[in-house]
C-alpha atoms as a PDB file:
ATOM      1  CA  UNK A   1      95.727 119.699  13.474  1.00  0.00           C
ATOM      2  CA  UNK A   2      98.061 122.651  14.033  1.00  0.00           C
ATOM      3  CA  UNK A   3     100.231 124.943  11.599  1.00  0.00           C
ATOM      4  CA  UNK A   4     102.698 127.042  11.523  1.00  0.00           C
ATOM      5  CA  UNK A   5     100.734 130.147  11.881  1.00  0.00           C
ATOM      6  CA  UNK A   6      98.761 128.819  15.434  1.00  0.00           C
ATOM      7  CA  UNK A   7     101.136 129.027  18.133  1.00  0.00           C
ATOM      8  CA  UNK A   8      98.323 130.685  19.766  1.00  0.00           C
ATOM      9  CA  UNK A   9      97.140 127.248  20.226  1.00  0.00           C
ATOM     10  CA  UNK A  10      99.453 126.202  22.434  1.00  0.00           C
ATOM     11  CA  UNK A  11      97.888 126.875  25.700  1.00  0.00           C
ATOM     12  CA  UNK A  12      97.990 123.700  27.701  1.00  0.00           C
ATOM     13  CA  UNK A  13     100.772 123.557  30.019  1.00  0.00           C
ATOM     14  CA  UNK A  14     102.081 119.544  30.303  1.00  0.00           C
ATOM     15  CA  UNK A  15     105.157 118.134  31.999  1.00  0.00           C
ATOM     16  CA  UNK A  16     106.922 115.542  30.790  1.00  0.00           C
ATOM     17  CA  UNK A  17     108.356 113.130  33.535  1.00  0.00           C
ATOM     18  CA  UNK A  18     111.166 110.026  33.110  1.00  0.00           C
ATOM     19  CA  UNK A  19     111.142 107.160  35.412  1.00  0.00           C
ATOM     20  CA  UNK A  20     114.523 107.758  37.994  1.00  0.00           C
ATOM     21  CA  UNK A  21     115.518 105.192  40.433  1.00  0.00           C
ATOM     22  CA  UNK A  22     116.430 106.790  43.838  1.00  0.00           C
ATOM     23  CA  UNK A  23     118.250 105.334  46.970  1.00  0.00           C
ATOM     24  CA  UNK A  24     116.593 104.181  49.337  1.00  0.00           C
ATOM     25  CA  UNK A  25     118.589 104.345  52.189  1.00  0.00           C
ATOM     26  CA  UNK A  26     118.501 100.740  53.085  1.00  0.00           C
ATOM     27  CA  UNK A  27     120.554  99.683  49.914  1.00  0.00           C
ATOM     28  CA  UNK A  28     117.719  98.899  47.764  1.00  0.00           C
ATOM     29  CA  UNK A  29     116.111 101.381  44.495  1.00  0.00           C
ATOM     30  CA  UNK A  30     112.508 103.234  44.257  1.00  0.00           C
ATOM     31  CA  UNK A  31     111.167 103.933  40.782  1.00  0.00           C
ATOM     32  CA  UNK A  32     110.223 107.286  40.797  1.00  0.00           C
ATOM     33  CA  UNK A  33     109.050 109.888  38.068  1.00  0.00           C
ATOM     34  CA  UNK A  34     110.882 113.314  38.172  1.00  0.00           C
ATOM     35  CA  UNK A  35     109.790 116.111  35.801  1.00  0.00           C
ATOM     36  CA  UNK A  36     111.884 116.278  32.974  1.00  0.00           C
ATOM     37  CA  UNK A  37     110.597 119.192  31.419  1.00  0.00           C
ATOM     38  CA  UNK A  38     107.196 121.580  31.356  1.00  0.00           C
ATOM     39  CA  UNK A  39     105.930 122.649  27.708  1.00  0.00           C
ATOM     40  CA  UNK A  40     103.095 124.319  26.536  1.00  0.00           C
ATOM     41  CA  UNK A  41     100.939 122.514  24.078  1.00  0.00           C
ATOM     42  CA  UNK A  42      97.558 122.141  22.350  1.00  0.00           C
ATOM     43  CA  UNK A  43      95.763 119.207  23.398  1.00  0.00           C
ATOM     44  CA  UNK A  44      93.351 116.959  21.188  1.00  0.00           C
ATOM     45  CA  UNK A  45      90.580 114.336  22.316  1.00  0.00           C
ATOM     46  CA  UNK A  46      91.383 111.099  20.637  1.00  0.00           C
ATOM     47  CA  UNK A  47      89.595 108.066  20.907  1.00  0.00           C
ATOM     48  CA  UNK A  48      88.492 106.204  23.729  1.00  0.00           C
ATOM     49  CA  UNK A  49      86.764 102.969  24.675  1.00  0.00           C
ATOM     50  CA  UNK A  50      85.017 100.821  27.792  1.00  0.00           C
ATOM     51  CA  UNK A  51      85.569  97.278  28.618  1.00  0.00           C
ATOM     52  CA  UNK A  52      83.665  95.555  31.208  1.00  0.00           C
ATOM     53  CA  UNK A  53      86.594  93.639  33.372  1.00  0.00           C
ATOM     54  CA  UNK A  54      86.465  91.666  36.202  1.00  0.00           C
ATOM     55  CA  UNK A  55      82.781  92.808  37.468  1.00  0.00           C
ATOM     56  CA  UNK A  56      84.343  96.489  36.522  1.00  0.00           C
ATOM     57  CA  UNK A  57      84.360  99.179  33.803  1.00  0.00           C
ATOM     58  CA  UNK A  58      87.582  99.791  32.737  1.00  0.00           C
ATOM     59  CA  UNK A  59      87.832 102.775  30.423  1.00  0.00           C
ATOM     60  CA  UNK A  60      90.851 104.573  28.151  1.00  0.00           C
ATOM     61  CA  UNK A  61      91.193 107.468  26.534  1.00  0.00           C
ATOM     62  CA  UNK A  62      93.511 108.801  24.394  1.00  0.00           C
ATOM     63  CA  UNK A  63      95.105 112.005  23.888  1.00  0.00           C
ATOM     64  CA  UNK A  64      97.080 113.864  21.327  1.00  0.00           C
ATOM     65  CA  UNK A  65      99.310 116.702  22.444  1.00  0.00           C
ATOM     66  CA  UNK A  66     101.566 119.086  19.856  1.00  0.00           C
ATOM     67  CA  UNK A  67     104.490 121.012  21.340  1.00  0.00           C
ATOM     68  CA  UNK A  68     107.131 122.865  19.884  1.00  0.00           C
ATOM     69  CA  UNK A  69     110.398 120.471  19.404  1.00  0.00           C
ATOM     70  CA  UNK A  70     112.692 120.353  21.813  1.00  0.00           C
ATOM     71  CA  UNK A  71     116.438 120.101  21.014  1.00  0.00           C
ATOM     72  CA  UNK A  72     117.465 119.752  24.415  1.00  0.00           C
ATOM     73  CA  UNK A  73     115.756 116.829  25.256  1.00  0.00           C
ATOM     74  CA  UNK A  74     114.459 113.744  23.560  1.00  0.00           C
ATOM     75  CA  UNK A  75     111.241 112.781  24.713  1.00  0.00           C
ATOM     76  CA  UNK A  76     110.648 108.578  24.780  1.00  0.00           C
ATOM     77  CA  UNK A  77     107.775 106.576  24.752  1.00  0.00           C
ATOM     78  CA  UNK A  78     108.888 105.348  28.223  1.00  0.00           C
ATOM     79  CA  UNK A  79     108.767 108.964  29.154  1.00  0.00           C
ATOM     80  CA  UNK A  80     104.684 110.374  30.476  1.00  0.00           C
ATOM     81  CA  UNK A  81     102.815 113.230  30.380  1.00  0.00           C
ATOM     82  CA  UNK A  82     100.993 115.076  33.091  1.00  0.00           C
ATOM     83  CA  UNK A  83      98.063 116.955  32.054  1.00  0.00           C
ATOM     84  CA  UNK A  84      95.526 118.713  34.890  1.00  0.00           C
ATOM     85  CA  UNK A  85      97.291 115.974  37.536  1.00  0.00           C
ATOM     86  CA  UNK A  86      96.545 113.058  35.559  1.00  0.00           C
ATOM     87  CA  UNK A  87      99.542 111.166  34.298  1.00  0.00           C
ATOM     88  CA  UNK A  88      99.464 109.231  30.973  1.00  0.00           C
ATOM     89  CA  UNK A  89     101.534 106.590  28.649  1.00  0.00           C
ATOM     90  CA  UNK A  90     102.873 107.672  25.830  1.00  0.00           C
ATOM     91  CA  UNK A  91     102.722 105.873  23.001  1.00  0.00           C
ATOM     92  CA  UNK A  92     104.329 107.685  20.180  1.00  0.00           C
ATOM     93  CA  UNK A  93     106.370 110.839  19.394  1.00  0.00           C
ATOM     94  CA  UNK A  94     106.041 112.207  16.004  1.00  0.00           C
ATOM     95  CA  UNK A  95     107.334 115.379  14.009  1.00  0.00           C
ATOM     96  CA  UNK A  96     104.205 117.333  12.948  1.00  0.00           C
ATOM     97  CA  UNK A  97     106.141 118.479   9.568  1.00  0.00           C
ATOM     98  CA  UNK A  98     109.441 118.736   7.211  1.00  0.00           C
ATOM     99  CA  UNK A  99     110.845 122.002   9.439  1.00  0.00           C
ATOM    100  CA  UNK A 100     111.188 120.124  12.959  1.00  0.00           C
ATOM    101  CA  UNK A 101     108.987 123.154  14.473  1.00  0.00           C
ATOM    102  CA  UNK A 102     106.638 120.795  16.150  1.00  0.00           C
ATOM    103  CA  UNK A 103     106.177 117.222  17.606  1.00  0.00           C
ATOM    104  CA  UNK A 104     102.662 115.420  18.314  1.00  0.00           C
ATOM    105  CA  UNK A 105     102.493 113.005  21.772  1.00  0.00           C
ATOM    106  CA  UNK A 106     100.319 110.218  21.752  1.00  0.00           C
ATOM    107  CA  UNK A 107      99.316 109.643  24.863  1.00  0.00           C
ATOM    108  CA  UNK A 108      96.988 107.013  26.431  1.00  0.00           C
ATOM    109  CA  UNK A 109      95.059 107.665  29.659  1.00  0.00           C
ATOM    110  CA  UNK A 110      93.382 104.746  31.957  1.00  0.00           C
ATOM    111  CA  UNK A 111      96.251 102.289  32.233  1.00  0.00           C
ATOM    112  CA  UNK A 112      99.062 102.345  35.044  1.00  0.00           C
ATOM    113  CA  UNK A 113     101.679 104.107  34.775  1.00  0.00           C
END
């Protein structure tokens, strides 16, 4: 996937949003997602598949994005990622290697958020 020596990859900008509640003003809570924080990545194609639901297709991709690591903020798999206005589920956070320079997002596109 990526190394050490291809930052130049990293020329996807994403933003990574966490669910907030917010007043109201009648007493009650909205859900709401609030950026986080923007990075730039390098964005893979995973897999993706079609299933024929309810007289519909329903399809999902998935997506693997590698960013620098972050030590100011720890991204969650309740957390999602915006990519080119589409927002998407993440699934799992991993560290690329030994050195902490980079983490990979698993993302999954095509269910709600």
């Amino acid at each position: 996937m990526l190394n050490k020596t291809m930052v130049g990859r990293l020329n996807k900008r994403i933003a990574i949003k966490r669910e907030r509640q917010i007043d109201d003003g009648s007493g009650g809570k909205i859900s709401s997602f609030a950026t986080l924080s923007e990075a730039w990545a390098s964005v893979f194609n995973g897999s993706g598949s079609e299933n024929y639901t309810f007289k519909a297709v329903f399809g999902l991709n998935n997506y693997v994005f590698v960013v620098r690591n972050r030590a100011d903020i720890a991204i969650l798999t309740s957390d999602i990622v915006e990519f080119n206005g589409v927002q998407m589920n993440i699934k799992h956070v991993n560290r690329v290697d030994n050195m902490d320079l980079y983490l990979t997002i698993e993302c999954e596109q095509g269910l709600g958020v």
